[in-house]
PDB file of N, CA and C in Angstrom:
ATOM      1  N   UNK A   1       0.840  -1.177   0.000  1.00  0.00           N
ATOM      2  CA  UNK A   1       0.000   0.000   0.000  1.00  0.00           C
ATOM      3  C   UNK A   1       0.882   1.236   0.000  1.00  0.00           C
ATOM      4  N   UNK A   2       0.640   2.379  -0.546  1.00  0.00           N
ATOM      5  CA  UNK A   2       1.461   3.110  -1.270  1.00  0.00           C
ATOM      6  C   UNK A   2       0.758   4.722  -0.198  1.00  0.00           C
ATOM      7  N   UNK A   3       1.906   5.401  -0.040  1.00  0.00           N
ATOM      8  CA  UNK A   3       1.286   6.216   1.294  1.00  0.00           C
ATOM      9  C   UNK A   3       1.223   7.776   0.331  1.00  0.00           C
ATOM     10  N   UNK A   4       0.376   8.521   0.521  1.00  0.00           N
ATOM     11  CA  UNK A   4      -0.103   9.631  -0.118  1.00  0.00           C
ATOM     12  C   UNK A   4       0.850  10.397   0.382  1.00  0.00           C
ATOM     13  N   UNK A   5       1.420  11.379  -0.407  1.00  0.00           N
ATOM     14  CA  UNK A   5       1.606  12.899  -0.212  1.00  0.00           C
ATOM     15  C   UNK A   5       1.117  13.826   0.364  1.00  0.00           C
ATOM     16  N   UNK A   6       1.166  14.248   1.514  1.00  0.00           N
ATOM     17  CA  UNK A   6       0.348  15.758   1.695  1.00  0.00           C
ATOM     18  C   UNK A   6       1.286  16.878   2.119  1.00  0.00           C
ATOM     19  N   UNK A   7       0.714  17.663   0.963  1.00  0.00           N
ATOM     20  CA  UNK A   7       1.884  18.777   1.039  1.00  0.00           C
ATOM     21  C   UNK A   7       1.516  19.992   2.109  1.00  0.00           C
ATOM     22  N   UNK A   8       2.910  20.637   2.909  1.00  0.00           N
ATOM     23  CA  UNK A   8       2.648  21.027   3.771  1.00  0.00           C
ATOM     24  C   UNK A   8       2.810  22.525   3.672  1.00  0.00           C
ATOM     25  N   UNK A   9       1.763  23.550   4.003  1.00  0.00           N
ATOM     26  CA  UNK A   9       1.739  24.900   3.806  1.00  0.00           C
ATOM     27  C   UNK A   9       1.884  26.141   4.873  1.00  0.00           C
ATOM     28  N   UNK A  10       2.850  26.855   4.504  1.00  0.00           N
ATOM     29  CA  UNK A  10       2.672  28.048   5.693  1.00  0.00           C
ATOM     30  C   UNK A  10       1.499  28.549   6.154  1.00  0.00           C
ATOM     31  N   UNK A  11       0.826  29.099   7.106  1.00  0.00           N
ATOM     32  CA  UNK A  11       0.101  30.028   7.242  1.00  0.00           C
ATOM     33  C   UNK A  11       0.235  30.962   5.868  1.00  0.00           C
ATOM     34  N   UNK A  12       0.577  31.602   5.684  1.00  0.00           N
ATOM     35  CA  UNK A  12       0.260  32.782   4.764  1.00  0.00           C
ATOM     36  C   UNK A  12      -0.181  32.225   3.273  1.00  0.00           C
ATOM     37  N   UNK A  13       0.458  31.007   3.216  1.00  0.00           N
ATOM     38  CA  UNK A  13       0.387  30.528   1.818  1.00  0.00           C
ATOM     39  C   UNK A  13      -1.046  29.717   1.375  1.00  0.00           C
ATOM     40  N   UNK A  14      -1.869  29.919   2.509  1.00  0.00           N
ATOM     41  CA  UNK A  14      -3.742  29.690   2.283  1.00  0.00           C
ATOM     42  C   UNK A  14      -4.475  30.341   2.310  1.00  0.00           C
ATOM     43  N   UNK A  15      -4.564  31.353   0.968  1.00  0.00           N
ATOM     44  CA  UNK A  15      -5.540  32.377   1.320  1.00  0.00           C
ATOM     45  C   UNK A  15      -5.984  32.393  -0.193  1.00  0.00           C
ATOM     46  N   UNK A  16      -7.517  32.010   0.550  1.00  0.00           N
ATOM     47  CA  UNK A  16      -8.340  32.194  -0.103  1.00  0.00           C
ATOM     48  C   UNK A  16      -9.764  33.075  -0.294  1.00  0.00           C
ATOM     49  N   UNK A  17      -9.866  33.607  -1.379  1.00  0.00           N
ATOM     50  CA  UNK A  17     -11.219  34.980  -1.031  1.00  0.00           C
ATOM     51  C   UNK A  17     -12.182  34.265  -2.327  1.00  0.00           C
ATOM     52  N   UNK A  18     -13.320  33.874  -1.741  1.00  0.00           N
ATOM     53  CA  UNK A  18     -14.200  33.172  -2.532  1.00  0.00           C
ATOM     54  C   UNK A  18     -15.889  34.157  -2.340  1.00  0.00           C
ATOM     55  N   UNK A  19     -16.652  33.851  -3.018  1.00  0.00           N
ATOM     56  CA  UNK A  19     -18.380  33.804  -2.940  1.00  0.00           C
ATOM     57  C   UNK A  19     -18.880  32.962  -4.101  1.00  0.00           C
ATOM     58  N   UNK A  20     -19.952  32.605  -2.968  1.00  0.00           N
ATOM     59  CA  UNK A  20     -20.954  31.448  -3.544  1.00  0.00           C
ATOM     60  C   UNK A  20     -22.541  32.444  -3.732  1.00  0.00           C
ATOM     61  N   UNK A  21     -22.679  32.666  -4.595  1.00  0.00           N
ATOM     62  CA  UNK A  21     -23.129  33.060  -5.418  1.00  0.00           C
ATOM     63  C   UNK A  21     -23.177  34.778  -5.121  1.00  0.00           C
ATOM     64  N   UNK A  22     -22.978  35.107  -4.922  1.00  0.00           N
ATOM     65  CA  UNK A  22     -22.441  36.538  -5.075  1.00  0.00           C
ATOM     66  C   UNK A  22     -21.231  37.331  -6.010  1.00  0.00           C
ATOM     67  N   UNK A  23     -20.626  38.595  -5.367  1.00  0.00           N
ATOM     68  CA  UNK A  23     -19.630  39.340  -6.553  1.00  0.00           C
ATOM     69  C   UNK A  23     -18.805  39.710  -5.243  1.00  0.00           C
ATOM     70  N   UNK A  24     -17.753  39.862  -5.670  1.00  0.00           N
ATOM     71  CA  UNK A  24     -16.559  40.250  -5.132  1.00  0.00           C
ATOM     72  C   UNK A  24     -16.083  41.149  -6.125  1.00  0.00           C
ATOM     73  N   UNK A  25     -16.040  43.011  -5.366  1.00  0.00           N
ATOM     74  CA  UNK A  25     -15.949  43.610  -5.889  1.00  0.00           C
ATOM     75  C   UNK A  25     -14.127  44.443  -5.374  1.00  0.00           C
ATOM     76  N   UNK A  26     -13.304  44.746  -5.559  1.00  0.00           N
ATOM     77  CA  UNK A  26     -11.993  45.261  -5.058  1.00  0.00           C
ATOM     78  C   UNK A  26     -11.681  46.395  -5.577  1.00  0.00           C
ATOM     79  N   UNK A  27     -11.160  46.962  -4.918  1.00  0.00           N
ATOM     80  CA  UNK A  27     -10.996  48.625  -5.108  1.00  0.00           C
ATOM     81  C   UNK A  27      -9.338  48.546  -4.554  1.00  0.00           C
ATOM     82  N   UNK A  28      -8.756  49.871  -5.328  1.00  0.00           N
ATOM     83  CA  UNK A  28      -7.608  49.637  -4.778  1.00  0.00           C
ATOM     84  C   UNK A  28      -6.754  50.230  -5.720  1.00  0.00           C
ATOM     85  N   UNK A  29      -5.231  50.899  -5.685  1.00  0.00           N
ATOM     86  CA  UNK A  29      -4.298  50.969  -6.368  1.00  0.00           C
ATOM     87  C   UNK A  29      -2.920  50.192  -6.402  1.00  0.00           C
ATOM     88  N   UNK A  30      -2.648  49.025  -7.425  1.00  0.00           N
ATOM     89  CA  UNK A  30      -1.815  48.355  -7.631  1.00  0.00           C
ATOM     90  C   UNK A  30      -0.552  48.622  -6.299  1.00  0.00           C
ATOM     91  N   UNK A  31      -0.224  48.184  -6.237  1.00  0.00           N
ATOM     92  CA  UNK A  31       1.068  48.650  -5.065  1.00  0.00           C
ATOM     93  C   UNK A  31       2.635  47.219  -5.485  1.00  0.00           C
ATOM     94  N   UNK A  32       3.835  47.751  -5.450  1.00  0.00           N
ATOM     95  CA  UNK A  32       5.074  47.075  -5.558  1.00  0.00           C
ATOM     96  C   UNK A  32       4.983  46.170  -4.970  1.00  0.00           C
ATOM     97  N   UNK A  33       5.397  46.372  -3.389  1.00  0.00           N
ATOM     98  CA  UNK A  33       4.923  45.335  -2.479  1.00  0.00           C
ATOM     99  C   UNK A  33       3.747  45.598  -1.880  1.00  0.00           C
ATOM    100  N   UNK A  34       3.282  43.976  -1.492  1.00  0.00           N
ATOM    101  CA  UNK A  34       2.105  44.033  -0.583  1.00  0.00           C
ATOM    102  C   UNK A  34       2.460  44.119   1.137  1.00  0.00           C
ATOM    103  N   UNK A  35       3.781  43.705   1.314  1.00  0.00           N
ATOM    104  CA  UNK A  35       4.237  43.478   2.783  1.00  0.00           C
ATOM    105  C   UNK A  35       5.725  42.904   2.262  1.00  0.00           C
ATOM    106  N   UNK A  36       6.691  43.724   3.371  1.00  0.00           N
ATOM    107  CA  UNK A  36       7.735  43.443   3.706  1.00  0.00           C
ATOM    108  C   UNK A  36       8.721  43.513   5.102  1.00  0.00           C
ATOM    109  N   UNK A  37       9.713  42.697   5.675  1.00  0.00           N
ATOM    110  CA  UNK A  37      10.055  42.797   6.889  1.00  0.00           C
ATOM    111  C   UNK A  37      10.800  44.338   7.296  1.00  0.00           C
ATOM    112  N   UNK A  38      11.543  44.454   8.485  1.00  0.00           N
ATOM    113  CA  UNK A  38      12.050  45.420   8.612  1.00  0.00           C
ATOM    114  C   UNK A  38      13.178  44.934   8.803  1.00  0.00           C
ATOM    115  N   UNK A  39      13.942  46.059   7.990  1.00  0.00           N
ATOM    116  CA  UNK A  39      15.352  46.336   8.101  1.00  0.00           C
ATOM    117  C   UNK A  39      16.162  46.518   9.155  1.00  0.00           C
ATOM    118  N   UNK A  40      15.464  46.835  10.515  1.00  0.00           N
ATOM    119  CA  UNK A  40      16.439  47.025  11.588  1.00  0.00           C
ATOM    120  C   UNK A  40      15.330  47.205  12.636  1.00  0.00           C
ATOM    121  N   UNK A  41      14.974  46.533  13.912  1.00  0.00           N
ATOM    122  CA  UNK A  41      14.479  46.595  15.196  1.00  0.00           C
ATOM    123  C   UNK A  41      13.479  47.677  15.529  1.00  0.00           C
ATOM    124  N   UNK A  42      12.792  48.075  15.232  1.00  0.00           N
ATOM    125  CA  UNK A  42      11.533  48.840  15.933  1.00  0.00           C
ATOM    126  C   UNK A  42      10.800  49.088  17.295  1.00  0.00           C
ATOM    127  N   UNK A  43      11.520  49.925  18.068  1.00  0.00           N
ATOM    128  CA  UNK A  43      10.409  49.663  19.173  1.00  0.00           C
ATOM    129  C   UNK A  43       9.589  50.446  19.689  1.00  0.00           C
ATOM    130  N   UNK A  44       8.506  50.285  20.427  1.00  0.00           N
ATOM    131  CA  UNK A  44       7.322  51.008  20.469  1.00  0.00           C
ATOM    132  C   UNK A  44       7.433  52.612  20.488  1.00  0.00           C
ATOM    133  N   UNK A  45       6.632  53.158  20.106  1.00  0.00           N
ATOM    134  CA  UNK A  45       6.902  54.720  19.838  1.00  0.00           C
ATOM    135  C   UNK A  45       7.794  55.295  18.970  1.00  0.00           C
ATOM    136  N   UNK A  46       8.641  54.099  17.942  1.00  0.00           N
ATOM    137  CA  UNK A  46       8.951  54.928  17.141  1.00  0.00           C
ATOM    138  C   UNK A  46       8.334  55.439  15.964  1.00  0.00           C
ATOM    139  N   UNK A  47       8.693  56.720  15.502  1.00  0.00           N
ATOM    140  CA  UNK A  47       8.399  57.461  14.172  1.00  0.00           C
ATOM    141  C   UNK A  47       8.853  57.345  13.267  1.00  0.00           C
ATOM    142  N   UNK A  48       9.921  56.167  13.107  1.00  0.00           N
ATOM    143  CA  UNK A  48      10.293  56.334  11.798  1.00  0.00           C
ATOM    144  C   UNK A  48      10.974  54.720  11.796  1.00  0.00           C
ATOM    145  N   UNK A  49      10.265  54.029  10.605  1.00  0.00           N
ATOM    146  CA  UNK A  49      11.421  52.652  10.678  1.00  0.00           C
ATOM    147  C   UNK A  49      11.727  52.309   9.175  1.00  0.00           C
ATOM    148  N   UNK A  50      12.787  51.439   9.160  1.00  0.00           N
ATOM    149  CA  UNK A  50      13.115  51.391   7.926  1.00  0.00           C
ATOM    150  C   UNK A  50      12.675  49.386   7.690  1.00  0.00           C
ATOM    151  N   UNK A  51      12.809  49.928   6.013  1.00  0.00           N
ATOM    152  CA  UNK A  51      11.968  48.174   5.729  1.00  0.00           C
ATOM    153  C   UNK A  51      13.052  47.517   4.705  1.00  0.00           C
ATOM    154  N   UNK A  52      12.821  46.507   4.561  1.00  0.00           N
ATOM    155  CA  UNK A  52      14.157  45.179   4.044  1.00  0.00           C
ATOM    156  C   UNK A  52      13.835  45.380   2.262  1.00  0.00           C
ATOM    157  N   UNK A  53      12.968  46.351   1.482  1.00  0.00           N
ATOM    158  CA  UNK A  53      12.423  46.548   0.201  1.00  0.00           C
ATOM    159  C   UNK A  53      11.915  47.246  -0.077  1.00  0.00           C
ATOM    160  N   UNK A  54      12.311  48.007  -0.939  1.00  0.00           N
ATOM    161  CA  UNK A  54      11.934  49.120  -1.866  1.00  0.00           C
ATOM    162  C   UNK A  54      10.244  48.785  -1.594  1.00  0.00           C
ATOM    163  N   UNK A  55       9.729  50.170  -1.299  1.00  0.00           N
ATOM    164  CA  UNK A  55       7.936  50.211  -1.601  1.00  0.00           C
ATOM    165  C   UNK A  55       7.958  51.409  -1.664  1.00  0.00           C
ATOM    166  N   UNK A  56       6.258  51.059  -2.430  1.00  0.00           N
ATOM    167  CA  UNK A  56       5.614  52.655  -3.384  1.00  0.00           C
ATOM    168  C   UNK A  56       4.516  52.468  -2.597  1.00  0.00           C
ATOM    169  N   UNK A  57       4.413  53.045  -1.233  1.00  0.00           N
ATOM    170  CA  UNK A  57       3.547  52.913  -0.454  1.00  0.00           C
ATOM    171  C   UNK A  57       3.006  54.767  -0.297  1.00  0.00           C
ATOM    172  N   UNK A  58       2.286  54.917  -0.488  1.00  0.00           N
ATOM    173  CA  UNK A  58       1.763  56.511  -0.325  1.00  0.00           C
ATOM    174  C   UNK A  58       1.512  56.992   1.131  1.00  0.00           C
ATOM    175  N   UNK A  59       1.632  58.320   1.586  1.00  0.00           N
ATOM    176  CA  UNK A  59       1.264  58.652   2.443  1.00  0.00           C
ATOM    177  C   UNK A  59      -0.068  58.787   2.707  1.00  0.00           C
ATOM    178  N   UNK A  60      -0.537  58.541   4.163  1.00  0.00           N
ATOM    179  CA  UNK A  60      -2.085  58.286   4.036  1.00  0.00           C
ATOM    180  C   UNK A  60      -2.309  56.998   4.551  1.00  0.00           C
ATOM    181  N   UNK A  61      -1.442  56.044   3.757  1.00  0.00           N
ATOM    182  CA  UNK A  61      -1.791  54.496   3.808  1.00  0.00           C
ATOM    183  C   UNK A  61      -1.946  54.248   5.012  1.00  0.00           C
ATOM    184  N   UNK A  62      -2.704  52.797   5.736  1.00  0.00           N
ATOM    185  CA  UNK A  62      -1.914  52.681   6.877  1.00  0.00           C
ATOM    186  C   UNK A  62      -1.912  51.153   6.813  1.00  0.00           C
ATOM    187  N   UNK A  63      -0.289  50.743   7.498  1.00  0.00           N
ATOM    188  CA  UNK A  63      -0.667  49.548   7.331  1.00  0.00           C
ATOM    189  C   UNK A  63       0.013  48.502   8.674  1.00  0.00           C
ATOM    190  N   UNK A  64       0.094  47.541   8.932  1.00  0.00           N
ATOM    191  CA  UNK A  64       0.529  46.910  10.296  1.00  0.00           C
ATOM    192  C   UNK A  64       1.692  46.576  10.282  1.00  0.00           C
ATOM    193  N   UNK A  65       1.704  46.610  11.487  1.00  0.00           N
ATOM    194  CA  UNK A  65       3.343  46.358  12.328  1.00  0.00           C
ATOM    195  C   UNK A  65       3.709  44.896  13.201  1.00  0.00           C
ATOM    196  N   UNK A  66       3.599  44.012  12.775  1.00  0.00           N
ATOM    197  CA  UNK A  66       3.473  42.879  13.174  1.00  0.00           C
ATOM    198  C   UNK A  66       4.688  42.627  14.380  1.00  0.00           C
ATOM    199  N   UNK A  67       4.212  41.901  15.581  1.00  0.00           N
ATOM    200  CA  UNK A  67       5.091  41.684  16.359  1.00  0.00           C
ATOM    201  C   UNK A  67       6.098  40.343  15.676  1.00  0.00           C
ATOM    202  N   UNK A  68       7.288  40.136  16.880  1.00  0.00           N
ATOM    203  CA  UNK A  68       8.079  39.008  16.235  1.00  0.00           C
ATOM    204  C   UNK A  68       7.420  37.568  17.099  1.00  0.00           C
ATOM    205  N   UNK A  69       6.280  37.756  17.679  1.00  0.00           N
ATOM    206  CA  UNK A  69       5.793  36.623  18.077  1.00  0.00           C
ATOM    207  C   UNK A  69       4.658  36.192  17.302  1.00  0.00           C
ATOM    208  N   UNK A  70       4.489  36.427  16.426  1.00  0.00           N
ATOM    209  CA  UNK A  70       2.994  36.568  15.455  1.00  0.00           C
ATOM    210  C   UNK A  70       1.587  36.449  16.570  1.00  0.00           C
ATOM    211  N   UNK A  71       2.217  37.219  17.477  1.00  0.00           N
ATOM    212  CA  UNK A  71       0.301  37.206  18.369  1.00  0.00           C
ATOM    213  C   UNK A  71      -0.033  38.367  17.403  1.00  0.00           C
ATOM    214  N   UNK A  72      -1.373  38.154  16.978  1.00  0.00           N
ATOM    215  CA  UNK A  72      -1.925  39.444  16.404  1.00  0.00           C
ATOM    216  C   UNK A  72      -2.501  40.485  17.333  1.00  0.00           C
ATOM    217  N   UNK A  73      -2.453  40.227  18.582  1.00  0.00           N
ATOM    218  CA  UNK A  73      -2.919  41.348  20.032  1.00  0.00           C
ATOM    219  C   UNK A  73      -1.550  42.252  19.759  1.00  0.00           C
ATOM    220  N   UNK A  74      -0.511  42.062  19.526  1.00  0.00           N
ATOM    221  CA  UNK A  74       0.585  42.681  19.778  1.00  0.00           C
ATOM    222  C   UNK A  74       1.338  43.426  18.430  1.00  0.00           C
ATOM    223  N   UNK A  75      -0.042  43.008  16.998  1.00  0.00           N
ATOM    224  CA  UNK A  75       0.454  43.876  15.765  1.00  0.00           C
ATOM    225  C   UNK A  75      -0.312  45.481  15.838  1.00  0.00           C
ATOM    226  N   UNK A  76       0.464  46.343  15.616  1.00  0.00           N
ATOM    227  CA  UNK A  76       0.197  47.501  15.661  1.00  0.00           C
ATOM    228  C   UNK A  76      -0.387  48.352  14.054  1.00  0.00           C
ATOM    229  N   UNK A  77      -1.251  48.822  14.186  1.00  0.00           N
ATOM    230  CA  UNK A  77      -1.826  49.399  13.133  1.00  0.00           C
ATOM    231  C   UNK A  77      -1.230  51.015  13.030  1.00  0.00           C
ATOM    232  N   UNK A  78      -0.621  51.359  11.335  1.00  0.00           N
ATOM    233  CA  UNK A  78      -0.104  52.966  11.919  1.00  0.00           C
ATOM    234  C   UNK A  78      -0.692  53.355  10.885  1.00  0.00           C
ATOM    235  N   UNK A  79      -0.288  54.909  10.372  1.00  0.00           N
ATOM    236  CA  UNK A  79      -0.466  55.576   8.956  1.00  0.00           C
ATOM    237  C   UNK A  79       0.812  56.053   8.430  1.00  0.00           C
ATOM    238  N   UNK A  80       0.927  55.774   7.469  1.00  0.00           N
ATOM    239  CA  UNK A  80       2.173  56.566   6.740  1.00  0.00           C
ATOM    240  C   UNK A  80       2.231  58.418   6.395  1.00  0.00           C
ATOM    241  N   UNK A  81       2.819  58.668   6.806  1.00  0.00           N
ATOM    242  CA  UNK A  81       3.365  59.741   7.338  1.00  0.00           C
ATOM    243  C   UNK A  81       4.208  60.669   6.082  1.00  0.00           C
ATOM    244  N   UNK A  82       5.075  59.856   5.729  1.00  0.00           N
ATOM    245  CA  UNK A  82       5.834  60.405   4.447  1.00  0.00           C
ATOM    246  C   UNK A  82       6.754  58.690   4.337  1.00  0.00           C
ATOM    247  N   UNK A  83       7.214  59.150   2.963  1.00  0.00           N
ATOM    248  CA  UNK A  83       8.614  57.848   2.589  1.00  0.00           C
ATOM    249  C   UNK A  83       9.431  58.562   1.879  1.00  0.00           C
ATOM    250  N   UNK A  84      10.704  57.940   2.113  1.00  0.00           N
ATOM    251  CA  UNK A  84      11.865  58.429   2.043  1.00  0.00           C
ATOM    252  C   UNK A  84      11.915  58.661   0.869  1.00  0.00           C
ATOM    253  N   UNK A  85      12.900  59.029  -0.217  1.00  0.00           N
ATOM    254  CA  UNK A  85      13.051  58.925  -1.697  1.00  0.00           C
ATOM    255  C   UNK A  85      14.225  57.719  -1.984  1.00  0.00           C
ATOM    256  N   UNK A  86      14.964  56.810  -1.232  1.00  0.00           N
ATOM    257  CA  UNK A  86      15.418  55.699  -1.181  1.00  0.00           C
ATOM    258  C   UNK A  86      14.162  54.376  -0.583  1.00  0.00           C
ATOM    259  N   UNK A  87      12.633  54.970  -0.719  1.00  0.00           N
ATOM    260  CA  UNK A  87      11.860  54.087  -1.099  1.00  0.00           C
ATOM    261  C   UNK A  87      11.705  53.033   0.213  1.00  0.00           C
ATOM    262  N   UNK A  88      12.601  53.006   1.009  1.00  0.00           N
ATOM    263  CA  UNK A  88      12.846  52.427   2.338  1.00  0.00           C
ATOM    264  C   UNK A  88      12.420  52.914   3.522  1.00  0.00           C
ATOM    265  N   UNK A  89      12.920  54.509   3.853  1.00  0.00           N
ATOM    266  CA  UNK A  89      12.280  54.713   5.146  1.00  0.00           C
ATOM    267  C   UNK A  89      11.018  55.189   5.612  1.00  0.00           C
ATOM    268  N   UNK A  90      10.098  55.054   6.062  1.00  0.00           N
ATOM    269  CA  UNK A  90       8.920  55.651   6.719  1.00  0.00           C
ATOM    270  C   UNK A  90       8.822  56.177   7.473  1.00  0.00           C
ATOM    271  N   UNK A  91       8.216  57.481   7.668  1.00  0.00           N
ATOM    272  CA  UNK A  91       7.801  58.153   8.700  1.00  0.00           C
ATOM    273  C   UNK A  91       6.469  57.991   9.214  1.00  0.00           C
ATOM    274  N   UNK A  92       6.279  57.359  10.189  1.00  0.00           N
ATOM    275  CA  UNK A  92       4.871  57.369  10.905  1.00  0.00           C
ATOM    276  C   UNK A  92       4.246  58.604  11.658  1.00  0.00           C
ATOM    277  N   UNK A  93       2.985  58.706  11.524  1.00  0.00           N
ATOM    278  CA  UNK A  93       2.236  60.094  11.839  1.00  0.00           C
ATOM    279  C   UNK A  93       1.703  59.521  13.592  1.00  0.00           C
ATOM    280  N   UNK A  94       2.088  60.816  14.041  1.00  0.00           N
ATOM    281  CA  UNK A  94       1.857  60.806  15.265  1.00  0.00           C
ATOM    282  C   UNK A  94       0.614  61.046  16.207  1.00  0.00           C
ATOM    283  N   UNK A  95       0.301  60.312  17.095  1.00  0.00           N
ATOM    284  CA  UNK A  95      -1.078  60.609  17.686  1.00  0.00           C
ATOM    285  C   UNK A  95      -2.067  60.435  16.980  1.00  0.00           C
TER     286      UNK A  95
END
């Protein structure tokens, strides 16, 4: 008897956005990256961090700050503030 394969997947790598009988409608402007790590240690209260990849992320945006324990109680939600013109650093808006 011949033993099956089951292939094994990250968290991130199952995502699926479906409807049964409905429309799925998306709004949105294309973006470089969708998510990338950081370049160097962050800790709480700072205003400005830098990231491991070039992004065309606009000011306005806002997007999360994930802890290094993946509890999602401990990912932080910010807004972008300004980005650097080396496409890397962010400034987060305060208060």
């Amino acid at each position: 008897m011949s033993k099956l394969a089951v292939p094994t997947y990250e968290l991130w790598d199952l995502q699926v956005l479906a409807a049964i009988e409905g429309t799925i409608d998306l709004h949105g402007q294309p973006v470089l990256k969708r998510w990338t790590r950081l370049a160097s240690p962050a800790a709480a209260g700072d205003t400005t961090i830098k990231v491991a990849d070039p992004i065309d992320w606009a000011p306005g945006l806002q997007i999360v700050i994930a802890s290094t324990t993946f509890n999602p109680l401990q990912a932080e939600v910010v807004t972008i503030h300004d980005v650097s013109d080396d496409m890397q650093t962010i400034v987060l808006e305060v208060g």
